[in-house]
C-alpha atoms as a PDB file:
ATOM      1  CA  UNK A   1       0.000   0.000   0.000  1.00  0.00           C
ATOM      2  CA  UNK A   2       1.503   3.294  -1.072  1.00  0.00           C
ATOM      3  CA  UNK A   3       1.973   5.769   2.789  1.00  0.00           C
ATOM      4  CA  UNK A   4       0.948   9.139   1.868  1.00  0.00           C
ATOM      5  CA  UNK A   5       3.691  10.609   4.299  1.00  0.00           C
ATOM      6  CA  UNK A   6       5.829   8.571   2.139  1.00  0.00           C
ATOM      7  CA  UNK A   7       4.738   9.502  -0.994  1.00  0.00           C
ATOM      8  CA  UNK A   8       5.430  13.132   0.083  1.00  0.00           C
ATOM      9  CA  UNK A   9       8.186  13.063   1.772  1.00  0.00           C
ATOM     10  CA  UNK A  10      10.313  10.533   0.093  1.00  0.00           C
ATOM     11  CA  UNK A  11      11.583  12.277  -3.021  1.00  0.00           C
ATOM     12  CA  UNK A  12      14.160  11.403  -5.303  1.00  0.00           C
ATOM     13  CA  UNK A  13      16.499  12.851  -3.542  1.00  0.00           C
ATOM     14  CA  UNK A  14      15.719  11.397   0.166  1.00  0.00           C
ATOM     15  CA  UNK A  15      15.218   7.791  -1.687  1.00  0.00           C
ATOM     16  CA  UNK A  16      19.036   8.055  -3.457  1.00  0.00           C
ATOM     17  CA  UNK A  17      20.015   8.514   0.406  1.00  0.00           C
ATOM     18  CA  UNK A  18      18.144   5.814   1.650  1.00  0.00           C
ATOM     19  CA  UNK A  19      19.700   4.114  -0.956  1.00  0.00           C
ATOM     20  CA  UNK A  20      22.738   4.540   0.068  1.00  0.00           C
ATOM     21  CA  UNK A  21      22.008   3.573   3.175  1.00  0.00           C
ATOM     22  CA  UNK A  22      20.554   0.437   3.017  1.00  0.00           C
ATOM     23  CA  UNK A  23      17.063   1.543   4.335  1.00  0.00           C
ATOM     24  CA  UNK A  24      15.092   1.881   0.740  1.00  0.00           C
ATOM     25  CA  UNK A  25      13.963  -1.656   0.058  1.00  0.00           C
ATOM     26  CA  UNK A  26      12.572  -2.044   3.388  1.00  0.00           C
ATOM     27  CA  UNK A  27      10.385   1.001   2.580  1.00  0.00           C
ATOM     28  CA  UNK A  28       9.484   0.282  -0.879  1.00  0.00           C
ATOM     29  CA  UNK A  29       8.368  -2.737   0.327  1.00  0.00           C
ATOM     30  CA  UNK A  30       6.523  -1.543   3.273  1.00  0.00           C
ATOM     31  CA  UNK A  31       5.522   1.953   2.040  1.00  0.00           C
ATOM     32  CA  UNK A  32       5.025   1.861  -1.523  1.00  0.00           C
ATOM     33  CA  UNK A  33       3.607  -1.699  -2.663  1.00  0.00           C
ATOM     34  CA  UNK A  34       0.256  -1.671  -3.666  1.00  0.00           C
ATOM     35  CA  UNK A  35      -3.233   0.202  -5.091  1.00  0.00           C
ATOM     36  CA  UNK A  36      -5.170   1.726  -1.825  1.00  0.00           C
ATOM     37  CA  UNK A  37      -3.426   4.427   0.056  1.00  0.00           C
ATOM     38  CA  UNK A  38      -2.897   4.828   3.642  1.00  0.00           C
ATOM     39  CA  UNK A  39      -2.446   7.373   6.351  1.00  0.00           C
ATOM     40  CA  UNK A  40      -4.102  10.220   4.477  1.00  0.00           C
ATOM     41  CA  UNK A  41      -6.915  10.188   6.914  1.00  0.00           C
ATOM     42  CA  UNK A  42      -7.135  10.150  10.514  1.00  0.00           C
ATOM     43  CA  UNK A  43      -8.473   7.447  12.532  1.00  0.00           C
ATOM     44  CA  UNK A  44      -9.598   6.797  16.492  1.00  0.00           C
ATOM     45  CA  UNK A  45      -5.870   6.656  17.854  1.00  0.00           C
ATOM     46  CA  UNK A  46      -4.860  10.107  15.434  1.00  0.00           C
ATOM     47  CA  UNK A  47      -8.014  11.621  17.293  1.00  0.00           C
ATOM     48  CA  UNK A  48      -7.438  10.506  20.337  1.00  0.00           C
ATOM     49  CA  UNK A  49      -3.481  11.830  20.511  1.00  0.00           C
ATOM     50  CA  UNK A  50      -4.417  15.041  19.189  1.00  0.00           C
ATOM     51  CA  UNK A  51      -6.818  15.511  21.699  1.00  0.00           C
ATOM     52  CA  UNK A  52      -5.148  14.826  24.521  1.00  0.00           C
ATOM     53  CA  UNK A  53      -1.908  17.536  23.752  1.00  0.00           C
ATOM     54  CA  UNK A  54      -1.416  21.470  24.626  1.00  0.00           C
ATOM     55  CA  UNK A  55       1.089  22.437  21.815  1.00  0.00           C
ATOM     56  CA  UNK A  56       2.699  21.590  19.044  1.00  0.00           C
ATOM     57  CA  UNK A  57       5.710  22.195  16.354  1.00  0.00           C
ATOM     58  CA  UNK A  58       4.899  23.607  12.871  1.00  0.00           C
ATOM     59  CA  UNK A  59       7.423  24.723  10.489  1.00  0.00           C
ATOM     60  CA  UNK A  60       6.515  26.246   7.167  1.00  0.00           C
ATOM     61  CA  UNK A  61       8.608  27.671   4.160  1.00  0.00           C
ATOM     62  CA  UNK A  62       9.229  31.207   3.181  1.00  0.00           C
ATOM     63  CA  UNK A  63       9.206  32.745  -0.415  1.00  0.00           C
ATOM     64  CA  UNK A  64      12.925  32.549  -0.687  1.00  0.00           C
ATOM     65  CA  UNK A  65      13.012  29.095   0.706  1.00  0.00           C
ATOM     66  CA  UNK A  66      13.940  29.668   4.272  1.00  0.00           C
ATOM     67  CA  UNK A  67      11.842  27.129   6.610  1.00  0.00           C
ATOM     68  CA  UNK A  68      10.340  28.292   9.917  1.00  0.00           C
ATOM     69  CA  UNK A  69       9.209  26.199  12.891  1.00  0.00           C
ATOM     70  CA  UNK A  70       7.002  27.599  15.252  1.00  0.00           C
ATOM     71  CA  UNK A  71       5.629  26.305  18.370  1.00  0.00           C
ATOM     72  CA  UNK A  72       2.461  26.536  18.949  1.00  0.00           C
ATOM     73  CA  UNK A  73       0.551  26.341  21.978  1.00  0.00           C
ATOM     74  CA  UNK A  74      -2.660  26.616  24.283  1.00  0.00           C
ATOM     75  CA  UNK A  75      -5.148  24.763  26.324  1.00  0.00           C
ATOM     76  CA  UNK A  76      -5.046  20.467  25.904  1.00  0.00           C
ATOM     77  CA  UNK A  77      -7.138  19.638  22.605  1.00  0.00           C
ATOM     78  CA  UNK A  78      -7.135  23.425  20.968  1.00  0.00           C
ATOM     79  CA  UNK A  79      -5.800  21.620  17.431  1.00  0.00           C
ATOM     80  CA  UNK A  80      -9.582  20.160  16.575  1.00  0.00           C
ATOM     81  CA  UNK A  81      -9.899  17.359  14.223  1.00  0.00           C
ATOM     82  CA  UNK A  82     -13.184  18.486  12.295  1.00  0.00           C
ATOM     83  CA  UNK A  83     -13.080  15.183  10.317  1.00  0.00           C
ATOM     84  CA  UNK A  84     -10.778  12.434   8.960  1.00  0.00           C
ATOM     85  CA  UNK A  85      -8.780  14.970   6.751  1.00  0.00           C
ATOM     86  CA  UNK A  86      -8.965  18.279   8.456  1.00  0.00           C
ATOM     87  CA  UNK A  87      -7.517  19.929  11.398  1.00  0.00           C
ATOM     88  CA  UNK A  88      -8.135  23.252  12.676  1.00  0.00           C
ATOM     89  CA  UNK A  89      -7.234  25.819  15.635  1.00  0.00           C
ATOM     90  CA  UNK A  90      -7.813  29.162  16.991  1.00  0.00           C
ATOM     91  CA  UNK A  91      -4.576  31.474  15.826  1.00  0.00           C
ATOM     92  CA  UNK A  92      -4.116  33.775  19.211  1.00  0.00           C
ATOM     93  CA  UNK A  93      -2.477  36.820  19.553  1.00  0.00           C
ATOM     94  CA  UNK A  94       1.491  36.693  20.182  1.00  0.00           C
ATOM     95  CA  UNK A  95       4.283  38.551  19.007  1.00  0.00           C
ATOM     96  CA  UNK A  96       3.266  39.702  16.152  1.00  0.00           C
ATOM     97  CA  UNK A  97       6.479  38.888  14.204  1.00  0.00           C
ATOM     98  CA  UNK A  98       3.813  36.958  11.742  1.00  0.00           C
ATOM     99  CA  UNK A  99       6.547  34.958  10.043  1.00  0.00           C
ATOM    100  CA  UNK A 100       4.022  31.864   9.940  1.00  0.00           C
ATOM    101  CA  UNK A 101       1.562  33.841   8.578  1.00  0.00           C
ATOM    102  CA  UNK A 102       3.264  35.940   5.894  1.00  0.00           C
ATOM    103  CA  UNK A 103       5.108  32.212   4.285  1.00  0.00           C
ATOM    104  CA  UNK A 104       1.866  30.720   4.101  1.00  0.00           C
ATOM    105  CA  UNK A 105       1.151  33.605   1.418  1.00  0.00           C
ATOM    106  CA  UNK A 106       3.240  31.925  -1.175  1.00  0.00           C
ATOM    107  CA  UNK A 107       3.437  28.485   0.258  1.00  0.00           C
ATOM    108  CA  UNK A 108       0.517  26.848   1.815  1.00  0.00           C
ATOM    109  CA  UNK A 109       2.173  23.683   2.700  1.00  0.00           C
ATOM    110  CA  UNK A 110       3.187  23.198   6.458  1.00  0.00           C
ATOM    111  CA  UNK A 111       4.674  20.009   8.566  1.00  0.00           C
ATOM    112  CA  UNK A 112       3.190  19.391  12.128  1.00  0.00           C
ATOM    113  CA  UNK A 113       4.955  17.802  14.865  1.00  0.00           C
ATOM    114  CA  UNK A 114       3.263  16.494  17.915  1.00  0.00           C
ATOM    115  CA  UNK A 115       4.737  15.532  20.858  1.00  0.00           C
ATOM    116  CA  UNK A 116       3.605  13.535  23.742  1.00  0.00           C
ATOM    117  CA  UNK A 117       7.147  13.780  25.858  1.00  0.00           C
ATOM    118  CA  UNK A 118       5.771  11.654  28.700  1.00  0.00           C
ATOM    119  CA  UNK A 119       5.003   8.268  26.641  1.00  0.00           C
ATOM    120  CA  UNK A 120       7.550   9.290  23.889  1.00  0.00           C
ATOM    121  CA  UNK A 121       5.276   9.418  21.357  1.00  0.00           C
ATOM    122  CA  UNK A 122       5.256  11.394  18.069  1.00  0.00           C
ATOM    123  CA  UNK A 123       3.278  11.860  15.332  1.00  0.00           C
ATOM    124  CA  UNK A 124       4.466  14.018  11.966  1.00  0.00           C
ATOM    125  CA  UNK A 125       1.408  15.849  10.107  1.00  0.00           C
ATOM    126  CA  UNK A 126       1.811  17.207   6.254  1.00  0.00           C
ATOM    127  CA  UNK A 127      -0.920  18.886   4.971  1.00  0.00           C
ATOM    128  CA  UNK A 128      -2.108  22.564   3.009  1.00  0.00           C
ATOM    129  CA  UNK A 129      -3.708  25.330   5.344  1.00  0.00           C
ATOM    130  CA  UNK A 130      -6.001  28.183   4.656  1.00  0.00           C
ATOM    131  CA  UNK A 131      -5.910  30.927   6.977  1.00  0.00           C
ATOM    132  CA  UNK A 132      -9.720  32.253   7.546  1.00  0.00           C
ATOM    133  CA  UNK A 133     -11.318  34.993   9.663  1.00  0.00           C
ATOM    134  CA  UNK A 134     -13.003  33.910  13.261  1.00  0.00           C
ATOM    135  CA  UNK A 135     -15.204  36.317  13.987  1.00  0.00           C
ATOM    136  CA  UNK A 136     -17.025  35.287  17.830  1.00  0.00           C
ATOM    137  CA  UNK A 137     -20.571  35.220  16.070  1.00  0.00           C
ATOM    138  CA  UNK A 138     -19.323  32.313  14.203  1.00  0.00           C
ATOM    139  CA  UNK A 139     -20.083  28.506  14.467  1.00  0.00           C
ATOM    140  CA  UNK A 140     -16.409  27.947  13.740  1.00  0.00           C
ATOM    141  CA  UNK A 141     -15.146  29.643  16.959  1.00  0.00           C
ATOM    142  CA  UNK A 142     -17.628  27.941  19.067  1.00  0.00           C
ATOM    143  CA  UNK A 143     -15.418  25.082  18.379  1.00  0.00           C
ATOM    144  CA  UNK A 144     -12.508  26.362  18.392  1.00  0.00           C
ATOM    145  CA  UNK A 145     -12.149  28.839  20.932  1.00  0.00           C
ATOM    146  CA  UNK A 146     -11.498  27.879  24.737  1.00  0.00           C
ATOM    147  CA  UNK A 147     -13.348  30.772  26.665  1.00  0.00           C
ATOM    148  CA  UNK A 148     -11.500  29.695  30.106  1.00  0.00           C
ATOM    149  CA  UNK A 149      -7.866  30.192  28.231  1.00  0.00           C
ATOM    150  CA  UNK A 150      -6.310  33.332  28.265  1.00  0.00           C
ATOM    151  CA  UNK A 151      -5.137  34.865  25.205  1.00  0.00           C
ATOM    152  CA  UNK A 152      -7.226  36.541  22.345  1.00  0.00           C
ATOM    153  CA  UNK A 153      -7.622  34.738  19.268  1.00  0.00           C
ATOM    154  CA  UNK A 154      -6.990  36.768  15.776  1.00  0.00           C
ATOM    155  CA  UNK A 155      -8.106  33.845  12.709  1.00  0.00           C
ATOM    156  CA  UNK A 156      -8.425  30.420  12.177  1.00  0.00           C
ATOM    157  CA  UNK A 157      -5.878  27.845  10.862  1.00  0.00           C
ATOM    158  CA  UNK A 158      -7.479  25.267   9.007  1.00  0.00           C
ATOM    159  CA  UNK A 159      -5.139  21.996   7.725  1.00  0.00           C
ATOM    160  CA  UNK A 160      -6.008  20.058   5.011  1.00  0.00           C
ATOM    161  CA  UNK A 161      -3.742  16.454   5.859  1.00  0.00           C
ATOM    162  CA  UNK A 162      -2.324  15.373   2.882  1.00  0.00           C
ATOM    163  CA  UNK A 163      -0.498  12.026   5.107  1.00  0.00           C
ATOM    164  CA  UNK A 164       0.795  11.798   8.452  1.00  0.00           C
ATOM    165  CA  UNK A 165       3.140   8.824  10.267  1.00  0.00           C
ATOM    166  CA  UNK A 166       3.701   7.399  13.264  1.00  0.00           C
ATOM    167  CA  UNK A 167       7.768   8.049  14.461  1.00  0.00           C
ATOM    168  CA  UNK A 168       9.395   5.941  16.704  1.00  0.00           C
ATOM    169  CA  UNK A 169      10.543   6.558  20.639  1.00  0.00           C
ATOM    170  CA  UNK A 170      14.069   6.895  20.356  1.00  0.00           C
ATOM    171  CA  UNK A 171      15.752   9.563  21.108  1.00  0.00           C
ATOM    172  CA  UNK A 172      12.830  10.943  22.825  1.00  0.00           C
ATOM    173  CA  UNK A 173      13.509  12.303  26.276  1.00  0.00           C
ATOM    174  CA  UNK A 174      10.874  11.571  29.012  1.00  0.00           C
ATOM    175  CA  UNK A 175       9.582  14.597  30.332  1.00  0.00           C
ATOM    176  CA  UNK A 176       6.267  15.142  32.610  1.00  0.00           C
ATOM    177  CA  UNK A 177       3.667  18.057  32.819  1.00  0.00           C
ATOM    178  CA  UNK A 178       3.930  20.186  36.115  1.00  0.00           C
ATOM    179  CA  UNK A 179       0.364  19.791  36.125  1.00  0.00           C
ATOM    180  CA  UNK A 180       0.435  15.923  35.893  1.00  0.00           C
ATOM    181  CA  UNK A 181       3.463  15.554  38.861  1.00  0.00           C
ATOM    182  CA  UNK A 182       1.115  17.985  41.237  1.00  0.00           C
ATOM    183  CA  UNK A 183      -1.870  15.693  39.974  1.00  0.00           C
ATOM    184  CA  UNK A 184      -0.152  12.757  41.416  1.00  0.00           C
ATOM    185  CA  UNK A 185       1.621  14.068  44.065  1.00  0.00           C
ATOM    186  CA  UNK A 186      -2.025  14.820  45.373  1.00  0.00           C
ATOM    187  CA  UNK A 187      -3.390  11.628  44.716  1.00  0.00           C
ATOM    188  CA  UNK A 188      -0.270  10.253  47.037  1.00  0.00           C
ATOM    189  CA  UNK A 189      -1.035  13.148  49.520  1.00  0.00           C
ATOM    190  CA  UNK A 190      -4.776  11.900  49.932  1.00  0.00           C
ATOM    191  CA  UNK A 191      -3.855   8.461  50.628  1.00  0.00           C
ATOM    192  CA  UNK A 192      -1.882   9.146  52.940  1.00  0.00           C
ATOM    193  CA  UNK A 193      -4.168  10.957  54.685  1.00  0.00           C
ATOM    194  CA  UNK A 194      -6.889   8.361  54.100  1.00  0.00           C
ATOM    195  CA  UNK A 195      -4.419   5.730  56.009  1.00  0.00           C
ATOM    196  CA  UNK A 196      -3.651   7.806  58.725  1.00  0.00           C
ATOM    197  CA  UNK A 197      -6.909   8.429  59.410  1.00  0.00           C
ATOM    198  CA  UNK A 198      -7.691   4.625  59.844  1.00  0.00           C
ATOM    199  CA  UNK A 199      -4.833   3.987  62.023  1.00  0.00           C
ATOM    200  CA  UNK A 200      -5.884   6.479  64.430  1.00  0.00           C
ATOM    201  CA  UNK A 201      -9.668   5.292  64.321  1.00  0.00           C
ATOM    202  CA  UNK A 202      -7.790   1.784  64.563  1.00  0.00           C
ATOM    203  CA  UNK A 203      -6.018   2.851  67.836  1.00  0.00           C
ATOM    204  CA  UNK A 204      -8.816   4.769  69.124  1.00  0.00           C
ATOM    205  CA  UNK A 205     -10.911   1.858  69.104  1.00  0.00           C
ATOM    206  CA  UNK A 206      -8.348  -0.480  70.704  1.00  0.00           C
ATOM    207  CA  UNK A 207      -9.308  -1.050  74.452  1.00  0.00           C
ATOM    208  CA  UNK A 208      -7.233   0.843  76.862  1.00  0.00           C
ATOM    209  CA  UNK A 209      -4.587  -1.420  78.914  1.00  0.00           C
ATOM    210  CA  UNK A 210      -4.716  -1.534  82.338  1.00  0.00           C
END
């Protein structure tokens, strides 16, 4: 089955390389045999991972062939997945350097990198994106548009996803959410308390001695 991350990002250049070292028959055979395509549209787990993160890495590619990554960022699940092949989020106000915004002018390609640093888990996006007003009347920022999270949003980013893959854990170093540590360290906290507690009912109860 031909990988539409493959077919994009595996061009004659990046095959003669893989060529060379050793790695392009495993991925001909694996990426680029057969009729129906894969990985051009996303599933439960794609749904699922995007949902559960706060930010993410997106580069795109100015006029004069410079590329830019940005991170972005905001509250967990602000990238939507409207359906199978598009992805959208709220664009909020930052430093107004626009760099982003200004290469997607003459280039409407982009590359998405997600990260989930605590499971070391990836997953690499490639897709087109049209940059559209949000106006607070609209249906679109209903969806899109966290009214708990504070920062103003300016426009909405919508991706087409052209293929995305699945990259492996190494290399990736384990790192945890403040939120999550403070999460459990509360968890152990309670329990703790909750033993206590029935220890000194326990000893309470116990008869006195003589």
């Amino acid at each position: 089955m031909p990988h539409a991350f493959a077919d994009i990002a595996f061009t004659p250049s990046v095959k003669a390389a893989q060529q060379r070292d050793g790695s392009r028959a495993g991925y001909a055979r694996n990426f680029e045999d057969g009729a129906d395509v894969f990985n051009d549209r996303l599933g439960e787990a794609e749904t699922e991972f995007i949902a559960a993160q706060r930010s993410f890495y997106m580069a795109t590619v100015s006029e004069t062939g410079w590329p830019y990554l940005q991170h972005r960022g905001g509250p967990r699940g602000f990238l939507k997945v409207l359906d199978d092949r598009t992805l959208a989020f709220a664009d909020f106000a930052g430093n107004r350097q626009l760099i982003s915004l200004g290469n997607l002018t003459g280039n409407d390609r982009v590359a998405l990198i997600l990260m989930d640093y605590a499971h070391r888990v990836r997953l690499k996006v490639l897709g087109r994106m049209a940059v559209r007003d949000l106006a607070p009347s609209d249906e679109l920022a209903q969806t899109l548009v966290d009214p708990t999270y504070r920062a103003r949003p300016q426009r909405a980013m919508h991706i087409h996803v052209e293929g995305f893959d699945w990259n492996c854990p190494q290399h990736i170093p384990v790192h945890i959410d403040a939120e999550d540590v403070q999460r459990a360290l509360d968890q152990r906290d309670a329990r703790i308390a909750e033993l206590e507690a029935r220890l000194a009912q326990r000893a309470a109860d116990l008869p006195a001695s003589g």
